[in-house]
PDB file of N, CA and C in Angstrom:
ATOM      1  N   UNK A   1     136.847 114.746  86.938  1.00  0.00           N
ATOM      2  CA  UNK A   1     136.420 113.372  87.115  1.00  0.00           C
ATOM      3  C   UNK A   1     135.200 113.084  86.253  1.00  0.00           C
ATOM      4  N   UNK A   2     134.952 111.582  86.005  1.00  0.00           N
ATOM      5  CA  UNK A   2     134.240 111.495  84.737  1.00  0.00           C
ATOM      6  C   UNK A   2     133.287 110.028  85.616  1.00  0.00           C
ATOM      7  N   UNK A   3     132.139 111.209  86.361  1.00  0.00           N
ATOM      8  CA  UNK A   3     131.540 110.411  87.162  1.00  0.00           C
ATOM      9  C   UNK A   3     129.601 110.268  86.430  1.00  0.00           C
ATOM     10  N   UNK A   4     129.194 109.610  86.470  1.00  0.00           N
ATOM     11  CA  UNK A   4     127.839 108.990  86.078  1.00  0.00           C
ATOM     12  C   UNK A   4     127.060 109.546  87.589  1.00  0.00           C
ATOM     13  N   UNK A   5     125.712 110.435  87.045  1.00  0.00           N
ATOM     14  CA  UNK A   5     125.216 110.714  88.210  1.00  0.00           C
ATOM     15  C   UNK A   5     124.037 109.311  89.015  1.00  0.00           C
ATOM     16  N   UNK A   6     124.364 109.598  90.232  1.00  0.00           N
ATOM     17  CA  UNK A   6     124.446 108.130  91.435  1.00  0.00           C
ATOM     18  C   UNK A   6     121.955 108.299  91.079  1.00  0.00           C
ATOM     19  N   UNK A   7     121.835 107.221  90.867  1.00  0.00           N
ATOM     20  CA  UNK A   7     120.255 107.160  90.936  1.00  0.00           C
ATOM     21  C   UNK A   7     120.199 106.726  92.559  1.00  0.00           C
ATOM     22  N   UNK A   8     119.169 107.571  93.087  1.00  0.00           N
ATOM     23  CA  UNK A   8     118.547 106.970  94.267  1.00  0.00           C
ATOM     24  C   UNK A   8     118.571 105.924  94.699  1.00  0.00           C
ATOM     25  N   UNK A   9     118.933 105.397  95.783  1.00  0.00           N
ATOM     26  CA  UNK A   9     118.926 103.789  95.878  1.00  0.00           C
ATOM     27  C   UNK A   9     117.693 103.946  96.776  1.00  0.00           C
ATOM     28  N   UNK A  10     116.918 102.229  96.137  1.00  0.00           N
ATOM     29  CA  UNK A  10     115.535 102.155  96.867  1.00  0.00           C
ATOM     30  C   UNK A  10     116.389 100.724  97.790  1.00  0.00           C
ATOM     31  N   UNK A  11     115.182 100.843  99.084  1.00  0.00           N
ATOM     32  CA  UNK A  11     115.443 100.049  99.527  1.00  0.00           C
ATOM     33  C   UNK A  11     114.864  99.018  99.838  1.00  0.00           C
ATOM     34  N   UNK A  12     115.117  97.603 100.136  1.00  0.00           N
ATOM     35  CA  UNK A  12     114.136  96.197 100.399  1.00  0.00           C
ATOM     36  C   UNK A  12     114.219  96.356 101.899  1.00  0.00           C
ATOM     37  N   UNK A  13     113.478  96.979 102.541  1.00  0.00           N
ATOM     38  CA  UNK A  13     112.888  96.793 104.026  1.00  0.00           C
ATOM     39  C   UNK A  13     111.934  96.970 104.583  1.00  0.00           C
ATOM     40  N   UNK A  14     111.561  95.376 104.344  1.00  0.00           N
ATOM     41  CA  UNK A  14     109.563  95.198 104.506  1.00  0.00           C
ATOM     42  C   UNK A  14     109.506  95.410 105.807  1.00  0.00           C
ATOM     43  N   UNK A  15     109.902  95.036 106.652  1.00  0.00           N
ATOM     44  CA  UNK A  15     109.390  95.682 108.002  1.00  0.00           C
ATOM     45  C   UNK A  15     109.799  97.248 108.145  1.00  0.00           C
ATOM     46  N   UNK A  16     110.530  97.681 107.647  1.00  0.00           N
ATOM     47  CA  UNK A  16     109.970  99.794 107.960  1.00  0.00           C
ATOM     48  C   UNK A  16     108.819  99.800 106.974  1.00  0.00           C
ATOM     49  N   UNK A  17     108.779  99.178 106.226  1.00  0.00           N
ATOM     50  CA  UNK A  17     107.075  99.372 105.145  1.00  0.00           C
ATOM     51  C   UNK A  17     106.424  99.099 105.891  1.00  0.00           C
ATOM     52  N   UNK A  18     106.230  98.313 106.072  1.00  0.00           N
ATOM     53  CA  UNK A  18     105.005  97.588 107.157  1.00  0.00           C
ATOM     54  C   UNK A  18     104.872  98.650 108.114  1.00  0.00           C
ATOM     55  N   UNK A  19     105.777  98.782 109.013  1.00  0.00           N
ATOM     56  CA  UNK A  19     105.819  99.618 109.939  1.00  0.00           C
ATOM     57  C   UNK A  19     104.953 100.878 109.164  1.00  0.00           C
ATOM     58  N   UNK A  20     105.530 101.711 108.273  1.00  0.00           N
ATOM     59  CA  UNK A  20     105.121 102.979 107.832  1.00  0.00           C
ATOM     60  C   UNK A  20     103.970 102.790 107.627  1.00  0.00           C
ATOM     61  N   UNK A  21     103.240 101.873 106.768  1.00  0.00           N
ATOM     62  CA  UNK A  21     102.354 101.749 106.439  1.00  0.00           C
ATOM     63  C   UNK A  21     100.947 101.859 107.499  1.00  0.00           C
ATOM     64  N   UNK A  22     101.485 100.775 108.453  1.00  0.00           N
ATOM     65  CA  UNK A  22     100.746 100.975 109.568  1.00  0.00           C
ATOM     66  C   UNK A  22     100.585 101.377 110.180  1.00  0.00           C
ATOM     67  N   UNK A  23     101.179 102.731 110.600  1.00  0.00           N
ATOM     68  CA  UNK A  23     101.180 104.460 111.329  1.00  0.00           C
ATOM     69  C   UNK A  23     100.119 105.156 109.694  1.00  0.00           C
ATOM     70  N   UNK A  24     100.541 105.225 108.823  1.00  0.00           N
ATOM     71  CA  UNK A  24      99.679 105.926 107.730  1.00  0.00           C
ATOM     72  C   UNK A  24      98.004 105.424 107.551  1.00  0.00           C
ATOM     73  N   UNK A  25      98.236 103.977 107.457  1.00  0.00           N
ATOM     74  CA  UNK A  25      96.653 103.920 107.812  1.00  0.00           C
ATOM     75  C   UNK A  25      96.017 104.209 108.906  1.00  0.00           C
ATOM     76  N   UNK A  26      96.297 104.097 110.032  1.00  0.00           N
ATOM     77  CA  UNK A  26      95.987 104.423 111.504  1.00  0.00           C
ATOM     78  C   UNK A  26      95.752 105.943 111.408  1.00  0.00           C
ATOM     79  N   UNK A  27      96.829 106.614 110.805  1.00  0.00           N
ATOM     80  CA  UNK A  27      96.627 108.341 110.769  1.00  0.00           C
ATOM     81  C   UNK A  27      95.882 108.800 109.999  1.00  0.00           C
ATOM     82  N   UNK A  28      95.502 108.378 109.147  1.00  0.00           N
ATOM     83  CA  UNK A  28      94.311 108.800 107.846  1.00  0.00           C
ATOM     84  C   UNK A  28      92.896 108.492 108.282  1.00  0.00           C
ATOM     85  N   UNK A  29      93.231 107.916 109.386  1.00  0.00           N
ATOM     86  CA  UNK A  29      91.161 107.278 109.639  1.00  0.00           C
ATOM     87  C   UNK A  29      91.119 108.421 110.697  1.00  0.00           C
ATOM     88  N   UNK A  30      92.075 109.109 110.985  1.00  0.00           N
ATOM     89  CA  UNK A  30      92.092 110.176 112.141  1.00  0.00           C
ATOM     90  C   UNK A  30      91.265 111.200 111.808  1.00  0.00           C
ATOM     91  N   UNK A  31      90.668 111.928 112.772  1.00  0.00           N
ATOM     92  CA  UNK A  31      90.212 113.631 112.336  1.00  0.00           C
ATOM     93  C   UNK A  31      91.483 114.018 111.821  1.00  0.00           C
ATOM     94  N   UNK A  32      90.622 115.136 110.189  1.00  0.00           N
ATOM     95  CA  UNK A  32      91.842 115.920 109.985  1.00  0.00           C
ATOM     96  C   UNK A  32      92.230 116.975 110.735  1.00  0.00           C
ATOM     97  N   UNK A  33      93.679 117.421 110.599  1.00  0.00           N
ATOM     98  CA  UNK A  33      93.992 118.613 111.205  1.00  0.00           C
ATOM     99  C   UNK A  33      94.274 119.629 110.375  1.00  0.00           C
ATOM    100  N   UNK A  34      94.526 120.790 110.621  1.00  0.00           N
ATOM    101  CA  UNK A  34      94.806 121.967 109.785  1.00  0.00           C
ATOM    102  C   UNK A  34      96.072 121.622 108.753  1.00  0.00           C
ATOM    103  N   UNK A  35      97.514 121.093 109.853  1.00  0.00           N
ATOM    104  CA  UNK A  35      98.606 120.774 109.020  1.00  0.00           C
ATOM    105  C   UNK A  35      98.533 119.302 108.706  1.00  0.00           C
ATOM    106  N   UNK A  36      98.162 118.402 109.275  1.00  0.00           N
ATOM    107  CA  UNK A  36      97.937 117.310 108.439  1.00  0.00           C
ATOM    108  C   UNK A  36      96.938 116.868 107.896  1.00  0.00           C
ATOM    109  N   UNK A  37      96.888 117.569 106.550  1.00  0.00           N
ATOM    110  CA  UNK A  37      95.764 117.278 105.608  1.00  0.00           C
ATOM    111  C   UNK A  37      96.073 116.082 104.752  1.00  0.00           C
ATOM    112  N   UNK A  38      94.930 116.250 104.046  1.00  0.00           N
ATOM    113  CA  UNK A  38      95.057 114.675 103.140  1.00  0.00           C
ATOM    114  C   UNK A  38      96.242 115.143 102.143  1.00  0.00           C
ATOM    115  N   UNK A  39      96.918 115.989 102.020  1.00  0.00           N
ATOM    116  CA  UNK A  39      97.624 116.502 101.049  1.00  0.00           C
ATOM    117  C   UNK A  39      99.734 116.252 101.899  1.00  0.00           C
ATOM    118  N   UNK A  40      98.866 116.345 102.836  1.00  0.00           N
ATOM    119  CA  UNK A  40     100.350 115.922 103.510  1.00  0.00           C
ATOM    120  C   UNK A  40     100.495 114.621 103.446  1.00  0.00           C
ATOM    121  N   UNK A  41      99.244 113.827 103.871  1.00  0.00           N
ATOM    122  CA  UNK A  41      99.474 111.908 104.107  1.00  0.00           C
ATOM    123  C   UNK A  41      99.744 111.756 102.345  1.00  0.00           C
ATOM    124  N   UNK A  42      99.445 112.301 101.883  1.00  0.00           N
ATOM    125  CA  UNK A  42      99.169 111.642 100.045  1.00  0.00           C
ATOM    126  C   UNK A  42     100.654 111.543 100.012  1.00  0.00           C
ATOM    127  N   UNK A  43     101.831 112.814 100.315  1.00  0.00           N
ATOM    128  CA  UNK A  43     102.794 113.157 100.209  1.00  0.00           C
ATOM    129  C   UNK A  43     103.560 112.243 100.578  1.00  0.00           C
ATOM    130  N   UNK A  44     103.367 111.579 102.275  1.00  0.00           N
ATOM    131  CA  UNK A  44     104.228 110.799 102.881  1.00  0.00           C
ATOM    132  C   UNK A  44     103.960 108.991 102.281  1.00  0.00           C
ATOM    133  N   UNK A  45     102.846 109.024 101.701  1.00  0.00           N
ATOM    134  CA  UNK A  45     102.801 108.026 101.070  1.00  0.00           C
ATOM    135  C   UNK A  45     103.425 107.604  99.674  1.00  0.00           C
ATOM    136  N   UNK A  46     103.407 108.818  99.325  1.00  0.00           N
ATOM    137  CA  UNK A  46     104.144 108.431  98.062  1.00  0.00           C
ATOM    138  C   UNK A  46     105.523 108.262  98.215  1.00  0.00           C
ATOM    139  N   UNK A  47     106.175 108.993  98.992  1.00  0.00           N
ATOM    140  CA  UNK A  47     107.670 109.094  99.179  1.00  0.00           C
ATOM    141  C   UNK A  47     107.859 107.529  99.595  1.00  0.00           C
ATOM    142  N   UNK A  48     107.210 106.829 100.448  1.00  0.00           N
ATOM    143  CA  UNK A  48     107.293 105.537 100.668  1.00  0.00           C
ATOM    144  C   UNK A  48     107.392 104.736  99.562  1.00  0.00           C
ATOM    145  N   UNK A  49     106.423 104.796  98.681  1.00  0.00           N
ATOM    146  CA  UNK A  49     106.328 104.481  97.126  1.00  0.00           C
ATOM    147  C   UNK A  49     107.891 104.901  96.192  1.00  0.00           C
ATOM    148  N   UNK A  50     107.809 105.897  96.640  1.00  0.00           N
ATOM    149  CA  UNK A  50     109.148 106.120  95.976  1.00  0.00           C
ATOM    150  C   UNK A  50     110.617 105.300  96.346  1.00  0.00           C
ATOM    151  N   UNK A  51     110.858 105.394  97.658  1.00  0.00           N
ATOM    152  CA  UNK A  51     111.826 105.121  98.275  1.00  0.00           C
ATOM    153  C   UNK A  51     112.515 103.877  98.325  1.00  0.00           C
ATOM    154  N   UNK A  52     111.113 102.938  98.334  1.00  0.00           N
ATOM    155  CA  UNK A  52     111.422 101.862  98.660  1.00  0.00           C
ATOM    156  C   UNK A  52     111.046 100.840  97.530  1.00  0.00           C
ATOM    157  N   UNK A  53     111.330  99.834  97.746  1.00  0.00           N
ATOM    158  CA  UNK A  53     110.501  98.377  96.471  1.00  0.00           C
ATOM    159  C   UNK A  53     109.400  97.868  96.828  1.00  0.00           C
ATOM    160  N   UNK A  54     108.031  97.943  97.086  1.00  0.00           N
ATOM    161  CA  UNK A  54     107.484  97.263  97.338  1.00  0.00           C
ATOM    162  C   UNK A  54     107.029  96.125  96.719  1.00  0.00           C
ATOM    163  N   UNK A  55     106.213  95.371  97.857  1.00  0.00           N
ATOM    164  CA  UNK A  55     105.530  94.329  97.009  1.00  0.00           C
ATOM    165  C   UNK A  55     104.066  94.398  96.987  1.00  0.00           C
ATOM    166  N   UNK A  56     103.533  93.557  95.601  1.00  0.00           N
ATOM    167  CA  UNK A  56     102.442  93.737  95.222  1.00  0.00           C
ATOM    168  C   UNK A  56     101.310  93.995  96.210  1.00  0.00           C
ATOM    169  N   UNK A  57     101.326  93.233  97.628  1.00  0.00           N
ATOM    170  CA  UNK A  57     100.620  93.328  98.600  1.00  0.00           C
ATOM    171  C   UNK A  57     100.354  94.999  98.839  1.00  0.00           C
ATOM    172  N   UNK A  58     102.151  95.615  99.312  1.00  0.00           N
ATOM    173  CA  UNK A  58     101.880  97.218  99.815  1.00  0.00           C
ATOM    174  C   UNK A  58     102.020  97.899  98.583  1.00  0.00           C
ATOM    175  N   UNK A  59     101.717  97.463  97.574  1.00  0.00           N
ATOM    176  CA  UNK A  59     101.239  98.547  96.298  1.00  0.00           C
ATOM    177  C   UNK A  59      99.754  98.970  96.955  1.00  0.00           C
ATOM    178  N   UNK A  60      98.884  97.659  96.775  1.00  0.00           N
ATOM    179  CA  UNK A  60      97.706  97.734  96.994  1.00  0.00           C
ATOM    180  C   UNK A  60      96.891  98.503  98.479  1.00  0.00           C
ATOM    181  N   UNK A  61      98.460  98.210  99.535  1.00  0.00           N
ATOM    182  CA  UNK A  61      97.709  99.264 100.389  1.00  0.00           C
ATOM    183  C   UNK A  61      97.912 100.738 100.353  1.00  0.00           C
ATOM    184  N   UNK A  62      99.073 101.284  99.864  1.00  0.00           N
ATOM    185  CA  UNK A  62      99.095 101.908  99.886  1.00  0.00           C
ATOM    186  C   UNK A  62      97.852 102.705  98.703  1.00  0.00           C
ATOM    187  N   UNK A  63      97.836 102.158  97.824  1.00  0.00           N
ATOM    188  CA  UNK A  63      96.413 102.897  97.036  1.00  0.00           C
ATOM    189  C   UNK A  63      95.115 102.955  97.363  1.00  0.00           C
ATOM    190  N   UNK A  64      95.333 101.602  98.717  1.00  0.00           N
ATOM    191  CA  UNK A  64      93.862 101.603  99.307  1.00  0.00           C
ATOM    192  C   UNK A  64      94.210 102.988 100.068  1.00  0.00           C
ATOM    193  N   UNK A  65      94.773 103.121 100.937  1.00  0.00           N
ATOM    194  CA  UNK A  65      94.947 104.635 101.527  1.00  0.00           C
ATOM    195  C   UNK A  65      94.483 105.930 100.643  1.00  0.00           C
ATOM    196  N   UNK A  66      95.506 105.841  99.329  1.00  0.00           N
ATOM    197  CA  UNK A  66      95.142 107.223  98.845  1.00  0.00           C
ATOM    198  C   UNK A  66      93.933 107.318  98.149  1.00  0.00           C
ATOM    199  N   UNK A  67      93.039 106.209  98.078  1.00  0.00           N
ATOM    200  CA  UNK A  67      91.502 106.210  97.315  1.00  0.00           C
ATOM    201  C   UNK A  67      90.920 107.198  98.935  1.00  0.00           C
ATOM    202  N   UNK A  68      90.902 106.319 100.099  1.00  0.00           N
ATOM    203  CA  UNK A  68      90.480 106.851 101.311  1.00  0.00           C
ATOM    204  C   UNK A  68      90.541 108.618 101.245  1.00  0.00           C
ATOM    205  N   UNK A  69      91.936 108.985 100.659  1.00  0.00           N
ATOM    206  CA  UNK A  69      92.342 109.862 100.888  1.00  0.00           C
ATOM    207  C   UNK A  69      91.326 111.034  99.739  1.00  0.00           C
ATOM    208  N   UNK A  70      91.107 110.379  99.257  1.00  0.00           N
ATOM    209  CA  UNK A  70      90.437 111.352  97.689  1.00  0.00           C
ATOM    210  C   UNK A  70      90.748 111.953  97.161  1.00  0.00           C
ATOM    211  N   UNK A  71      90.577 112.665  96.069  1.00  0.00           N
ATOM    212  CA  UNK A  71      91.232 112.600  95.031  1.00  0.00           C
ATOM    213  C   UNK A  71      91.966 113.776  95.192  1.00  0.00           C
ATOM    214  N   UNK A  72      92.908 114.576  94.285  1.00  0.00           N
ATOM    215  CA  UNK A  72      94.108 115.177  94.822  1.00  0.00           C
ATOM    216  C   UNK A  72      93.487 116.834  94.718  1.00  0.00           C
ATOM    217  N   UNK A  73      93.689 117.774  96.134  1.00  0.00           N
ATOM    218  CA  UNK A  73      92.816 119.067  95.522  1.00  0.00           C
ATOM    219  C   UNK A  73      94.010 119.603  95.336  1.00  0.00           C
ATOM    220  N   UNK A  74      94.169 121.197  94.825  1.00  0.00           N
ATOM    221  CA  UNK A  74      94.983 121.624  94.805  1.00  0.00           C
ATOM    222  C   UNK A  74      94.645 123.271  95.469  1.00  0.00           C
TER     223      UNK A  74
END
């Protein structure tokens, strides 16, 4: 078969953004924990970024988050 490989489909659903978004900021102003470090939230934020389409609004929060978050250690 002479198939074209399938790209990720993002999706338009501002309310699970919203939603996500607003568990991620709420969880980042939290004490850190051992397993959820800023290296995990950076992670789940981006995948959001990835996943989905946002709009210009949750571009901006979400980068307000990962400034919060600082800068990336390794």
């Amino acid at each position: 078969m002479n198939r074209k490989p399938v790209r990720p489909k993002r999706f338009n659903a501002s309310h699970v953004v919203e939603a996500e978004l607003d568990h991620l900021d709420w969880a980042t102003k939290q004490p850190a924990q051992r397993m959820l470090d800023a290296g995990y939230w950076r992670r789940r934020l981006l995948a959001v970024k990835c996943k989905f389409e946002l709009s210009e609004q949750q571009v901006a929060r979400v980068e307000k988050i990962l400034q919060r978050l600082g800068p990336l250690q390794e």
